[in-house]
C-alpha atoms as a PDB file:
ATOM      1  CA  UNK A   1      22.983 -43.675  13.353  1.00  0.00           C
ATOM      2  CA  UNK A   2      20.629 -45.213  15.832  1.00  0.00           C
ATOM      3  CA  UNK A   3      16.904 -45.321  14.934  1.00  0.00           C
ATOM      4  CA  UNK A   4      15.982 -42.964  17.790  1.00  0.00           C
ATOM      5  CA  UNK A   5      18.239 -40.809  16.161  1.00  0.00           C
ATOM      6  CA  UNK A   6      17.152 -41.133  12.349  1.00  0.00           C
ATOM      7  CA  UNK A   7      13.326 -40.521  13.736  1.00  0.00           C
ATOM      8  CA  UNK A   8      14.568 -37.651  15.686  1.00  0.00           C
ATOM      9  CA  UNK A   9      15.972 -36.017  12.661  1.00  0.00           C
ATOM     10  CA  UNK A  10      13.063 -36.550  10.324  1.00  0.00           C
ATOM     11  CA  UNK A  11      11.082 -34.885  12.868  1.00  0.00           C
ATOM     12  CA  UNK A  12      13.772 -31.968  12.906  1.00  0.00           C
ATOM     13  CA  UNK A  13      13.248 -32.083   8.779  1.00  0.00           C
ATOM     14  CA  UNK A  14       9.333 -32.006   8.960  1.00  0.00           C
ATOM     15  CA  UNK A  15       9.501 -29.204  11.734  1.00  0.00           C
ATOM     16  CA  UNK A  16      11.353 -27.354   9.578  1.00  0.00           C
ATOM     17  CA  UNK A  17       9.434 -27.611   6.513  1.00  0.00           C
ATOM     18  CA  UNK A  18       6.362 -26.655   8.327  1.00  0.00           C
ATOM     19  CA  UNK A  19       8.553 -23.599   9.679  1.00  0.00           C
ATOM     20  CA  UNK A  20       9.386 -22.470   6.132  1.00  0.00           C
ATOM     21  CA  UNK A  21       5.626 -23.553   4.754  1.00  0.00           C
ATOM     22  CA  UNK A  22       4.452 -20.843   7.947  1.00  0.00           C
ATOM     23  CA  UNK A  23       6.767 -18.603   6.854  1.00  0.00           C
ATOM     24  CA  UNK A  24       5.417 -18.257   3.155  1.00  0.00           C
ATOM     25  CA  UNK A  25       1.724 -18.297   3.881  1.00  0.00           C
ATOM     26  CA  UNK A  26      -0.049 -14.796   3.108  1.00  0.00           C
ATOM     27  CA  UNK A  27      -2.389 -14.294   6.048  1.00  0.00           C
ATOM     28  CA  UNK A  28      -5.862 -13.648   3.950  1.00  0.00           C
ATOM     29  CA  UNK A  29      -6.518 -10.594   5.467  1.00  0.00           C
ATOM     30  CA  UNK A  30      -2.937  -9.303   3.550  1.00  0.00           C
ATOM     31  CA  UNK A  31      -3.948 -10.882   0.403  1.00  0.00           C
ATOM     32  CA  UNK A  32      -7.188  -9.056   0.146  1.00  0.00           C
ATOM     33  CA  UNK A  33      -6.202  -5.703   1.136  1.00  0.00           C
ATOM     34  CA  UNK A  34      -2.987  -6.149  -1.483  1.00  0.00           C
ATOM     35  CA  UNK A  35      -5.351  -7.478  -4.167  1.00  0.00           C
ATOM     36  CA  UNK A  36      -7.751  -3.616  -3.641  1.00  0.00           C
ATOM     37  CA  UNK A  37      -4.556  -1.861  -3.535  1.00  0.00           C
ATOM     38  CA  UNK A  38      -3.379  -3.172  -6.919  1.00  0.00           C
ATOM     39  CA  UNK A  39      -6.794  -2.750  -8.107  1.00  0.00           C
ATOM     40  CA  UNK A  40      -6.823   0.815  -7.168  1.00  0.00           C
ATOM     41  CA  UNK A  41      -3.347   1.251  -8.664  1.00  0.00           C
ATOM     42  CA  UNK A  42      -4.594  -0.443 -12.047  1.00  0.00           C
ATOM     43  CA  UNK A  43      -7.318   2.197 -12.160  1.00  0.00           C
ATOM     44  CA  UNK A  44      -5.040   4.609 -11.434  1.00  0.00           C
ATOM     45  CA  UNK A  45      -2.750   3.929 -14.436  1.00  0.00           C
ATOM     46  CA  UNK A  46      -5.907   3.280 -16.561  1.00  0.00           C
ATOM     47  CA  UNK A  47      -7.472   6.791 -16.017  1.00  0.00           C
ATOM     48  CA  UNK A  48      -3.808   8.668 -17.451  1.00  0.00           C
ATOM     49  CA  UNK A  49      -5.436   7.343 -20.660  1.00  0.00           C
ATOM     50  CA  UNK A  50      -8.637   6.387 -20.571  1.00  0.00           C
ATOM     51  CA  UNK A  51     -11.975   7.362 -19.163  1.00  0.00           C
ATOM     52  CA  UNK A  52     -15.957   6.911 -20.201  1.00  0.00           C
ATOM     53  CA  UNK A  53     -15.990  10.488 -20.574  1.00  0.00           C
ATOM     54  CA  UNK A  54     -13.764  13.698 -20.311  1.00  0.00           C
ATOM     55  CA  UNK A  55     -13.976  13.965 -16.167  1.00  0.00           C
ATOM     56  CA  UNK A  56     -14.459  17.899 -16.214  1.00  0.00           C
ATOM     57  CA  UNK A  57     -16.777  17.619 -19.339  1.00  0.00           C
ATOM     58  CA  UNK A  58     -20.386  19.004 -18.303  1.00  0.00           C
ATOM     59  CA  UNK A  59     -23.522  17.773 -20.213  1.00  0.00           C
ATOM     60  CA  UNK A  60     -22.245  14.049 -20.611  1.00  0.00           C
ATOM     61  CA  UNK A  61     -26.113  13.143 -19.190  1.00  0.00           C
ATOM     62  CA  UNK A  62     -28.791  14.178 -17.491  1.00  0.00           C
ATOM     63  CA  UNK A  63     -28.352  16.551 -14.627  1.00  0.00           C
ATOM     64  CA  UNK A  64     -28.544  14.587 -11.687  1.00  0.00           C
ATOM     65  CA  UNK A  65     -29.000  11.845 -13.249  1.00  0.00           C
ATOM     66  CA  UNK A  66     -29.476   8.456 -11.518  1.00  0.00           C
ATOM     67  CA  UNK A  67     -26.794   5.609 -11.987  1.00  0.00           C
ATOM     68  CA  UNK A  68     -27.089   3.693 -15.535  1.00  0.00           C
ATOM     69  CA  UNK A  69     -25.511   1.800 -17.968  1.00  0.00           C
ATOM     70  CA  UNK A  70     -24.327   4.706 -19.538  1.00  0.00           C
ATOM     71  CA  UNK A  71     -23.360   6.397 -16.067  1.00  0.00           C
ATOM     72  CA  UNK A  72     -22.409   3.292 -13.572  1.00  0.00           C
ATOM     73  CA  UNK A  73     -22.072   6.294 -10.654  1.00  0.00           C
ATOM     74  CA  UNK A  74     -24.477   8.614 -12.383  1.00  0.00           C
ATOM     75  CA  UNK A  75     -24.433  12.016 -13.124  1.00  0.00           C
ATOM     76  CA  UNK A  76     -23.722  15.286 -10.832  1.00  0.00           C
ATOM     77  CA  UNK A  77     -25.581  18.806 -10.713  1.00  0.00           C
ATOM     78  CA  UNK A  78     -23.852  20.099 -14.312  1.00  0.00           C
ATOM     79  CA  UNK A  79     -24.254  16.343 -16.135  1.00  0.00           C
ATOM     80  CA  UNK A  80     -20.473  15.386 -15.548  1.00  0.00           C
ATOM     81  CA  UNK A  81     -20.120  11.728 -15.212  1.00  0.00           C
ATOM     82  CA  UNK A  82     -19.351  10.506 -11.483  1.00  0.00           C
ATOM     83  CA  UNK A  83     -17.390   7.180 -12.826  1.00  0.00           C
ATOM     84  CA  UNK A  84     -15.020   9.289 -15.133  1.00  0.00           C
ATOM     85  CA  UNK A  85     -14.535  12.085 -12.115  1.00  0.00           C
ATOM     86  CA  UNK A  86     -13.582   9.319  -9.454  1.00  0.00           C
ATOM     87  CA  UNK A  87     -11.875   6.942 -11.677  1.00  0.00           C
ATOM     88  CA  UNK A  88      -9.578  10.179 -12.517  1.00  0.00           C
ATOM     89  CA  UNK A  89      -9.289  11.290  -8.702  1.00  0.00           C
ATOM     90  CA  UNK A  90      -7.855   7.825  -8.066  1.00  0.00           C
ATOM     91  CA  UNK A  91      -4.263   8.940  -9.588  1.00  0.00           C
ATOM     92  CA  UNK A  92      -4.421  11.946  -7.409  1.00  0.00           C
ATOM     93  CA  UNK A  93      -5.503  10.351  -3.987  1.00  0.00           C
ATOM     94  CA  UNK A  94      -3.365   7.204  -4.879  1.00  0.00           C
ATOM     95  CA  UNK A  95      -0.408   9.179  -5.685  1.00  0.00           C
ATOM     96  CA  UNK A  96      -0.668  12.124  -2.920  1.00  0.00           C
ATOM     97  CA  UNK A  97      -1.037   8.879  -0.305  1.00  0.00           C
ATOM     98  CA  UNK A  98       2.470   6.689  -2.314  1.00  0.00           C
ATOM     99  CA  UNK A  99       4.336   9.950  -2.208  1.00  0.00           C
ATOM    100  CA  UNK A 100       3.315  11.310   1.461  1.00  0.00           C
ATOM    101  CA  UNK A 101       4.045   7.951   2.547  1.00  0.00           C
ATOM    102  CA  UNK A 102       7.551   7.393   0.539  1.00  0.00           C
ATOM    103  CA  UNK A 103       8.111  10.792   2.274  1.00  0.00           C
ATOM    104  CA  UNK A 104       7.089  10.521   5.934  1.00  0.00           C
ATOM    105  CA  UNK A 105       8.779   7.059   6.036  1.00  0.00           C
ATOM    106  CA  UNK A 106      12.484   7.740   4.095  1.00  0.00           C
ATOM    107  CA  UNK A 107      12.897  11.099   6.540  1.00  0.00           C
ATOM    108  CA  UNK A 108      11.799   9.954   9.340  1.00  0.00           C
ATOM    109  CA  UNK A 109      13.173   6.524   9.409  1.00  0.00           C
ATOM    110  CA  UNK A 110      16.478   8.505   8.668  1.00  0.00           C
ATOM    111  CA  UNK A 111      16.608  10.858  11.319  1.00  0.00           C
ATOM    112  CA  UNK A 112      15.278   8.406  13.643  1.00  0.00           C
ATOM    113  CA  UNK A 113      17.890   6.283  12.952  1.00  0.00           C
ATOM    114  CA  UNK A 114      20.542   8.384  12.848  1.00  0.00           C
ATOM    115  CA  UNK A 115      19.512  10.215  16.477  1.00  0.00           C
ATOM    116  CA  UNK A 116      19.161   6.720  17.958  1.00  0.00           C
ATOM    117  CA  UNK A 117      22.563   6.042  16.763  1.00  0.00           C
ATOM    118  CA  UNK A 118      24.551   8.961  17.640  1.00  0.00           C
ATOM    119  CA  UNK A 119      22.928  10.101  20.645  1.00  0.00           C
ATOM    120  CA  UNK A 120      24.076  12.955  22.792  1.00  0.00           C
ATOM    121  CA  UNK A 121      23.215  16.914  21.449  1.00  0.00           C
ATOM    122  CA  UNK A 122      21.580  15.786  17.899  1.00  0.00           C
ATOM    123  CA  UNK A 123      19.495  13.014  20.063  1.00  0.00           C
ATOM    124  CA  UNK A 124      18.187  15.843  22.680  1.00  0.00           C
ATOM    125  CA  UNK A 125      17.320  18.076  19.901  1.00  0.00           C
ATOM    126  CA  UNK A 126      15.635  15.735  18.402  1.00  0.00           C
ATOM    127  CA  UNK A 127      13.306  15.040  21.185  1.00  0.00           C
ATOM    128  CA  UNK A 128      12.381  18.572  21.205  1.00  0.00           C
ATOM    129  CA  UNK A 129      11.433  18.847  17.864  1.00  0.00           C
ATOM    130  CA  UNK A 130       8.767  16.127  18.144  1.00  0.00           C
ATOM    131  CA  UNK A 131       7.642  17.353  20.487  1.00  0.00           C
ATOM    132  CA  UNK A 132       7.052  21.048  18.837  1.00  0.00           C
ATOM    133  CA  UNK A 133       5.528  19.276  16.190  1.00  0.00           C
ATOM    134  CA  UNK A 134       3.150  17.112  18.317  1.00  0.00           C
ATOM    135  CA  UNK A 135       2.105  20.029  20.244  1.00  0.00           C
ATOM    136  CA  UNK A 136      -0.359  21.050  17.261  1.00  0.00           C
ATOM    137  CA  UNK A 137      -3.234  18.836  16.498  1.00  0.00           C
ATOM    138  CA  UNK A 138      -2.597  17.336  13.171  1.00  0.00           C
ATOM    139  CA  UNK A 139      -6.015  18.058  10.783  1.00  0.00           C
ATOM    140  CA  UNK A 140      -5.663  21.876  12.243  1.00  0.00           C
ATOM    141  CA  UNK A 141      -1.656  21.910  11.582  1.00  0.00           C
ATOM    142  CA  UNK A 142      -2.280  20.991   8.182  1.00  0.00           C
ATOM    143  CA  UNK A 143      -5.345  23.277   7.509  1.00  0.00           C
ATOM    144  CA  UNK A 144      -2.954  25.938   8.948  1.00  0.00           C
ATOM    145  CA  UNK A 145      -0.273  25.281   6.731  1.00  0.00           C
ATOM    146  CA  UNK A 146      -2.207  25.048   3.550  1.00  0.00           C
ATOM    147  CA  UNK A 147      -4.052  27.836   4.057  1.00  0.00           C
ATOM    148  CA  UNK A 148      -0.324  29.698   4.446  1.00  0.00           C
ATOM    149  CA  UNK A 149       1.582  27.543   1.880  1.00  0.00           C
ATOM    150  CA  UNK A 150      -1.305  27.215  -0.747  1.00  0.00           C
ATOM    151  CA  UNK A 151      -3.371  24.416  -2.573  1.00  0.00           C
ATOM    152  CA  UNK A 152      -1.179  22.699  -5.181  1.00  0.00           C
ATOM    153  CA  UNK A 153      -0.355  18.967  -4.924  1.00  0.00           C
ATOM    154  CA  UNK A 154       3.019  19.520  -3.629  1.00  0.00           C
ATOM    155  CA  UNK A 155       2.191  21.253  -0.596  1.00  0.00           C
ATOM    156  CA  UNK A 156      -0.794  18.886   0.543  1.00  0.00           C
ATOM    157  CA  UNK A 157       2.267  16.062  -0.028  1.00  0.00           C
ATOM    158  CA  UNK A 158       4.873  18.022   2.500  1.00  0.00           C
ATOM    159  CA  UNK A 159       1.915  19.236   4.756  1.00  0.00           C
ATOM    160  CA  UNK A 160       0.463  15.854   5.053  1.00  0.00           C
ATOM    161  CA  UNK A 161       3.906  14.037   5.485  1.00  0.00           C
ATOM    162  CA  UNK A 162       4.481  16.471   7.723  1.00  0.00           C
ATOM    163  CA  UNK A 163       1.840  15.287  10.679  1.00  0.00           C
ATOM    164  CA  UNK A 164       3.027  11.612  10.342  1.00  0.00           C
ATOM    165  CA  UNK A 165       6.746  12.513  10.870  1.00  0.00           C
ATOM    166  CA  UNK A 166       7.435  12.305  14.421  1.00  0.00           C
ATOM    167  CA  UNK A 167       6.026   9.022  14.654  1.00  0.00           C
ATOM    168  CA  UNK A 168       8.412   7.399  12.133  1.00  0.00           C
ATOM    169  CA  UNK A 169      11.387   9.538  13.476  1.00  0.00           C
ATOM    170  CA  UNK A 170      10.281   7.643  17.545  1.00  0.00           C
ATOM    171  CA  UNK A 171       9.761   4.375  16.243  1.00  0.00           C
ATOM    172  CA  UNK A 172      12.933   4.380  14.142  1.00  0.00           C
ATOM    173  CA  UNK A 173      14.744   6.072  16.959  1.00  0.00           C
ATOM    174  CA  UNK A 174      13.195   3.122  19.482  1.00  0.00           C
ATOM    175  CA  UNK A 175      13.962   0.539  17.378  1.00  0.00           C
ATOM    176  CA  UNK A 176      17.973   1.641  16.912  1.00  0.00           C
ATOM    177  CA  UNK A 177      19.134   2.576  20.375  1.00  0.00           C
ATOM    178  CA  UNK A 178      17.847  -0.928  21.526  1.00  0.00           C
ATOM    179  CA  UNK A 179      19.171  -2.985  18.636  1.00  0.00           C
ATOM    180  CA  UNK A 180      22.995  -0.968  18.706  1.00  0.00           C
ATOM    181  CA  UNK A 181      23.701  -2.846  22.339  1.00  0.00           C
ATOM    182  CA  UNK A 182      22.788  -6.112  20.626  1.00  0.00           C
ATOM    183  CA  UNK A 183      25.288  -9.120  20.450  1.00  0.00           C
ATOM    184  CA  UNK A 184      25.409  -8.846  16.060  1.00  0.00           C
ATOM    185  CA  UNK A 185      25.940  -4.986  16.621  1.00  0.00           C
ATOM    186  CA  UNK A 186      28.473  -5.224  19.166  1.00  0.00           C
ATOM    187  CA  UNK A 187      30.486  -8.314  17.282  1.00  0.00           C
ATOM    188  CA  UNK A 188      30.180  -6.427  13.946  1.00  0.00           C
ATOM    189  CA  UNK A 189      32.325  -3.523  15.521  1.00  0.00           C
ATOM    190  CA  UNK A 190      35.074  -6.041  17.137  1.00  0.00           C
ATOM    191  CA  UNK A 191      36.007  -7.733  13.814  1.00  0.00           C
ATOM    192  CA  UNK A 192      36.384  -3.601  12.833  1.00  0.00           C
ATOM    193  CA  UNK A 193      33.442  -2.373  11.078  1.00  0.00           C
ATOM    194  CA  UNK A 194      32.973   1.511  10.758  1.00  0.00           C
ATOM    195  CA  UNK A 195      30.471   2.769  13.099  1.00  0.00           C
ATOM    196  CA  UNK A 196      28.553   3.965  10.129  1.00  0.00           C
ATOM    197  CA  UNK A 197      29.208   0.729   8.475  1.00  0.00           C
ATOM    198  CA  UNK A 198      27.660  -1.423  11.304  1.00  0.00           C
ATOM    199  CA  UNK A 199      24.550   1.261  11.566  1.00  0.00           C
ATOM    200  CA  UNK A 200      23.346   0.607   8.005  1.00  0.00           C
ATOM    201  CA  UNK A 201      25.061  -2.599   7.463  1.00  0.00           C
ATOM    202  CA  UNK A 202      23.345  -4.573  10.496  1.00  0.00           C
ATOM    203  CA  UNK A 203      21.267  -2.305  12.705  1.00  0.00           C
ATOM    204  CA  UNK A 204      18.951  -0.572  10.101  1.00  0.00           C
ATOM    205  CA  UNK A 205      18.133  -3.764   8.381  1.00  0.00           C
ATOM    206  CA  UNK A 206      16.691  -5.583  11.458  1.00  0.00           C
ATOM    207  CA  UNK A 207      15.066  -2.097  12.789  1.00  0.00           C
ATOM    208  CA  UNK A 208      12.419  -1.270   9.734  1.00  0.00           C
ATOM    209  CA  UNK A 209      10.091  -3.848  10.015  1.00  0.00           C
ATOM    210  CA  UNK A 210       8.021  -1.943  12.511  1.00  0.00           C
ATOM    211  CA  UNK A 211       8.688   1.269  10.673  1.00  0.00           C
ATOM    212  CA  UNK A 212       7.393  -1.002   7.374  1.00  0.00           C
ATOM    213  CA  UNK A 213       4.445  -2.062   9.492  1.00  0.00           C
ATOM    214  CA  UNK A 214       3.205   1.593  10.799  1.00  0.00           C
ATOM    215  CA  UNK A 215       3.550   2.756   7.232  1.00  0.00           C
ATOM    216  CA  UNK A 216       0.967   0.500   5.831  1.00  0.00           C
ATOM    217  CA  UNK A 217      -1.627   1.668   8.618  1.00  0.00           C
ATOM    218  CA  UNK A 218      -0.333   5.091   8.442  1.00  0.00           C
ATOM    219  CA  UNK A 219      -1.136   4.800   4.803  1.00  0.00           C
ATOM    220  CA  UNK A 220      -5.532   4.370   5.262  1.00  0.00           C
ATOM    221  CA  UNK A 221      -4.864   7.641   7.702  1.00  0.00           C
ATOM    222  CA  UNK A 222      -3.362   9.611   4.882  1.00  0.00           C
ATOM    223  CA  UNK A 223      -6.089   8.220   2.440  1.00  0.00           C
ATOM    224  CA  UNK A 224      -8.917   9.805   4.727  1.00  0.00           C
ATOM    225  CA  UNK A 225      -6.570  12.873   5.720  1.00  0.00           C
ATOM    226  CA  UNK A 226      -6.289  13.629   2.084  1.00  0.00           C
ATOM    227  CA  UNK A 227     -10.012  13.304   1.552  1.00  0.00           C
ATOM    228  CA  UNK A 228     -11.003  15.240   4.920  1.00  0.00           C
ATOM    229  CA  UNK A 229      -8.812  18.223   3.247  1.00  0.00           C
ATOM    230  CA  UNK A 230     -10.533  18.313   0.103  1.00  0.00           C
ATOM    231  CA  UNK A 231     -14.086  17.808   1.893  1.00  0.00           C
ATOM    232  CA  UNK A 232     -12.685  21.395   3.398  1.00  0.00           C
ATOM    233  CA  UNK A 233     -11.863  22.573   0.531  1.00  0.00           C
ATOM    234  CA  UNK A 234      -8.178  22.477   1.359  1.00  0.00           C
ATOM    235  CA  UNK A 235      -7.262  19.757  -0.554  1.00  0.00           C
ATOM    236  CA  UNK A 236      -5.375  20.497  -4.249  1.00  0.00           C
ATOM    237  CA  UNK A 237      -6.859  23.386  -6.679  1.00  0.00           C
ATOM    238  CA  UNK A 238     -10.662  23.695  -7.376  1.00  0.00           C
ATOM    239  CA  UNK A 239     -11.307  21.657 -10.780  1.00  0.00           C
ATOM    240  CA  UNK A 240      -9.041  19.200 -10.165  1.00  0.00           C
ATOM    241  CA  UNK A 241     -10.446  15.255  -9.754  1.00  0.00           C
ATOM    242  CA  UNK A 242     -10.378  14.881  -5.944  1.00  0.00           C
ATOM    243  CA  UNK A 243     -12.517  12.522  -3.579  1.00  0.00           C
ATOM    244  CA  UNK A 244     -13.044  14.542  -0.760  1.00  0.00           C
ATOM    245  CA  UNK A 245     -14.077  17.293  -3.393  1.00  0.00           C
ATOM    246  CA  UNK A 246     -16.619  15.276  -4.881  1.00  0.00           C
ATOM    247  CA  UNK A 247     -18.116  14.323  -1.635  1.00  0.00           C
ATOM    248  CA  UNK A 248     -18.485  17.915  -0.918  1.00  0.00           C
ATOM    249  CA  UNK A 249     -19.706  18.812  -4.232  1.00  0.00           C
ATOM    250  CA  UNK A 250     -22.588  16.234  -3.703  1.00  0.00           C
ATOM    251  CA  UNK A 251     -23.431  16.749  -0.099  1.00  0.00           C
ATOM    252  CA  UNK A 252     -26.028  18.999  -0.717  1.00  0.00           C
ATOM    253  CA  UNK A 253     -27.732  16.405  -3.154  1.00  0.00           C
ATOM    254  CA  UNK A 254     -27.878  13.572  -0.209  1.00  0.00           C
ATOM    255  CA  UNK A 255     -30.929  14.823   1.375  1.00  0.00           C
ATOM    256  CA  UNK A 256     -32.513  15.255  -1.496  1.00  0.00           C
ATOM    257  CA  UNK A 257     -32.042  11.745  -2.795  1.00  0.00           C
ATOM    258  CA  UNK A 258     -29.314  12.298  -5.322  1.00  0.00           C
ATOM    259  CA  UNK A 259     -26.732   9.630  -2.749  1.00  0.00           C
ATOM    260  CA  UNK A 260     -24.236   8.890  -5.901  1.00  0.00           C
ATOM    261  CA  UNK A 261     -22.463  12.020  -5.968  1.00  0.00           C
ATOM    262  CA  UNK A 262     -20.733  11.553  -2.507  1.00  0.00           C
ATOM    263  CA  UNK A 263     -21.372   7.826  -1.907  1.00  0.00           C
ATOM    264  CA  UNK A 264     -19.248   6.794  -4.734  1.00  0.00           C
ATOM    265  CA  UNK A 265     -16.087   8.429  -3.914  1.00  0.00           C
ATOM    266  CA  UNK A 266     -16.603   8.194  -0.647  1.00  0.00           C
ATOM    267  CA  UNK A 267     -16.683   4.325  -0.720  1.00  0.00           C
ATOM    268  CA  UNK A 268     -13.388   4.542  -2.630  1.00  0.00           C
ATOM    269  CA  UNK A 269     -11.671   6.264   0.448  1.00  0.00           C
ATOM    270  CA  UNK A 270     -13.464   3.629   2.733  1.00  0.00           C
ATOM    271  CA  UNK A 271     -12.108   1.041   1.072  1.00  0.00           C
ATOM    272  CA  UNK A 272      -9.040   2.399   0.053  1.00  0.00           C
ATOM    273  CA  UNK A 273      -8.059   3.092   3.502  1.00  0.00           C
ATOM    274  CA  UNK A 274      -9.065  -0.306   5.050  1.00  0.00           C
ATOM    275  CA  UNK A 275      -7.413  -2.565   2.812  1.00  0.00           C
ATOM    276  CA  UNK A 276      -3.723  -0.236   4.138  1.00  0.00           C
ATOM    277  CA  UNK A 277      -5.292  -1.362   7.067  1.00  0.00           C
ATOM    278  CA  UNK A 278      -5.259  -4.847   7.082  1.00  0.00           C
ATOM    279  CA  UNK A 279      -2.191  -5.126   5.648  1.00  0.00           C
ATOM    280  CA  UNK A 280      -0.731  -2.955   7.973  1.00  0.00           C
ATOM    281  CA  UNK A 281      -3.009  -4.952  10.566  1.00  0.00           C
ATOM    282  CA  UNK A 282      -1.071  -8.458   9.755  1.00  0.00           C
ATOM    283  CA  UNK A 283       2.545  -6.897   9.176  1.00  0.00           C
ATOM    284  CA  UNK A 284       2.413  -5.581  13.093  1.00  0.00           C
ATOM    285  CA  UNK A 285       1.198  -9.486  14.356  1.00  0.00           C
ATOM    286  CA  UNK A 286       3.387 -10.781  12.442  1.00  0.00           C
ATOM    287  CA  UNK A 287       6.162  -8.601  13.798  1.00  0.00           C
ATOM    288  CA  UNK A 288       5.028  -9.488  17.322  1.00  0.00           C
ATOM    289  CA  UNK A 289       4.923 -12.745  16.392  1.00  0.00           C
ATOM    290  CA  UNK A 290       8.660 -12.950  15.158  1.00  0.00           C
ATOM    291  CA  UNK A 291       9.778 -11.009  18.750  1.00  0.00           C
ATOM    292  CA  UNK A 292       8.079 -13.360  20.780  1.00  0.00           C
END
């Protein structure tokens, strides 16, 4: 090998290993919005069995009591203990958003796929569908709903997944009926895989990194959807931990001066909601990135 070539091919080795050292880094952005996440699922787990105080306890302080070392988010209007109520409403937000989203994306991702697939009849339907669906704006179809439906958790979780639905079933659908007339797809049926076989075998696993991306910032929209319902008073059953409930419960103390009662839990949903932004903020660059 000539020395033109030996430099040449240490080049090709250091390209590379800067290719693969790219390809590992966590944009910061994604590492701090992952790091809130699993704080917020840590809390989560942490209020099933423990909490300063009973969360629907009254009389654990002071009414309206400012926040202390005994009360980090102070007390509300009946002496309840802010911290306790929103570390408690952090396993029902977290897990209404995780299940909504587990919903919205496994559905719709499905159907998408399969009408971008198969085309024809089930394709036009399809498109019709969405488009019933998207004819009703989202906070009022879901207000609607729940008001026919009722309050539990389950049906905020359907209602909810609901809105996002049509979204996941387009991009899904997008994503398939381009990558199907691709060289893999096409070579994959040749050598005589099933049609099926070549759908989930080759074309869904290069087709869900958008759908992967739009979940993440569909997430911090479910986050304030949930909270917007219970703000309502739409959200899950009166008594139950809730954020958007406890902002509402303490709106009437903000102009008075007692802020805690909705800043607290309304700062979780704020943050909450921004770090499934950024993360769902550096999975769609990076997915541009990898197209380009």
């Amino acid at each position: 090998m000539s020395v033109v070539g030996r430099f040449s091919g240490r080049g090709r080795q250091v390209a590379t290993g800067d290719q693969a050292r790219g390809r590992m880094h966590v944009p910061r952005p994604m590492l701090v919005g992952g790091v809130i996440i699993a704080g917020f699922i840590a809390a989560a787990i942490v209020s099933l069995f423990w909490t300063p105080y009973p969360p629907s306890q009254p009389a654990t302080g002071t009414f309206l009591g400012a926040p202390s070392w005994s009360h980090l988010f102070g007390t509300n209007s009946v002496g309840g203990d802010v911290f306790s109520q929103a570390l408690a409403a952090t396993r029902t937000d977290v897990g209404i958003t995780v299940a909504v989203i587990a919903i919205a994306f496994a559905v719709g991702t499905l159907w998408g796929t399969l009408s971008g697939f198969i085309g024809g009849a089930f394709d036009a339907v399809t498109i019709r569908v969405l488009q019933v669906i998207n004819a009703f704006p989202a906070l009022l179809l879901a207000m609607l709903v729940i008001s026919a439906l009722g309050r539990s958790i389950i049906d905020v979780i359907v209602v909810v997944a609901l809105i996002p639905l049509p979204d996941y079933v387009r991009l899904s659908r997008a994503e398939v009926r381009t990558r199907k007339q691709w060289p893999f797809a096409e070579a994959a049926q040749m050598i005589g895989r099933r049609p099926m076989g070549v759908l989930f075998g080759h074309i869904v696993p290069n087709s869900l990194r958008p759908a992967i991306a739009y979940a993440a910032i569909n997430a911090s929209w479910v986050v304030a959807t949930v909270g917007a319902l219970g703000f309502l008073g739409l959200g899950i059953q009166p008594g139950s931990a809730e954020w958007g409930s406890m902002i509402a419960g303490g709106e009437s103390g903000i102009s008075s001066g007692q802020w805690w009662m909705s800043f607290f839990p309304g700062l979780a949903i704020f943050v909450l909601a921004l770090a499934f932004h950024l993360i769902g903020d550096c999975l769609s660059d990076a997915d541009v990135d990898r197209q380009s």
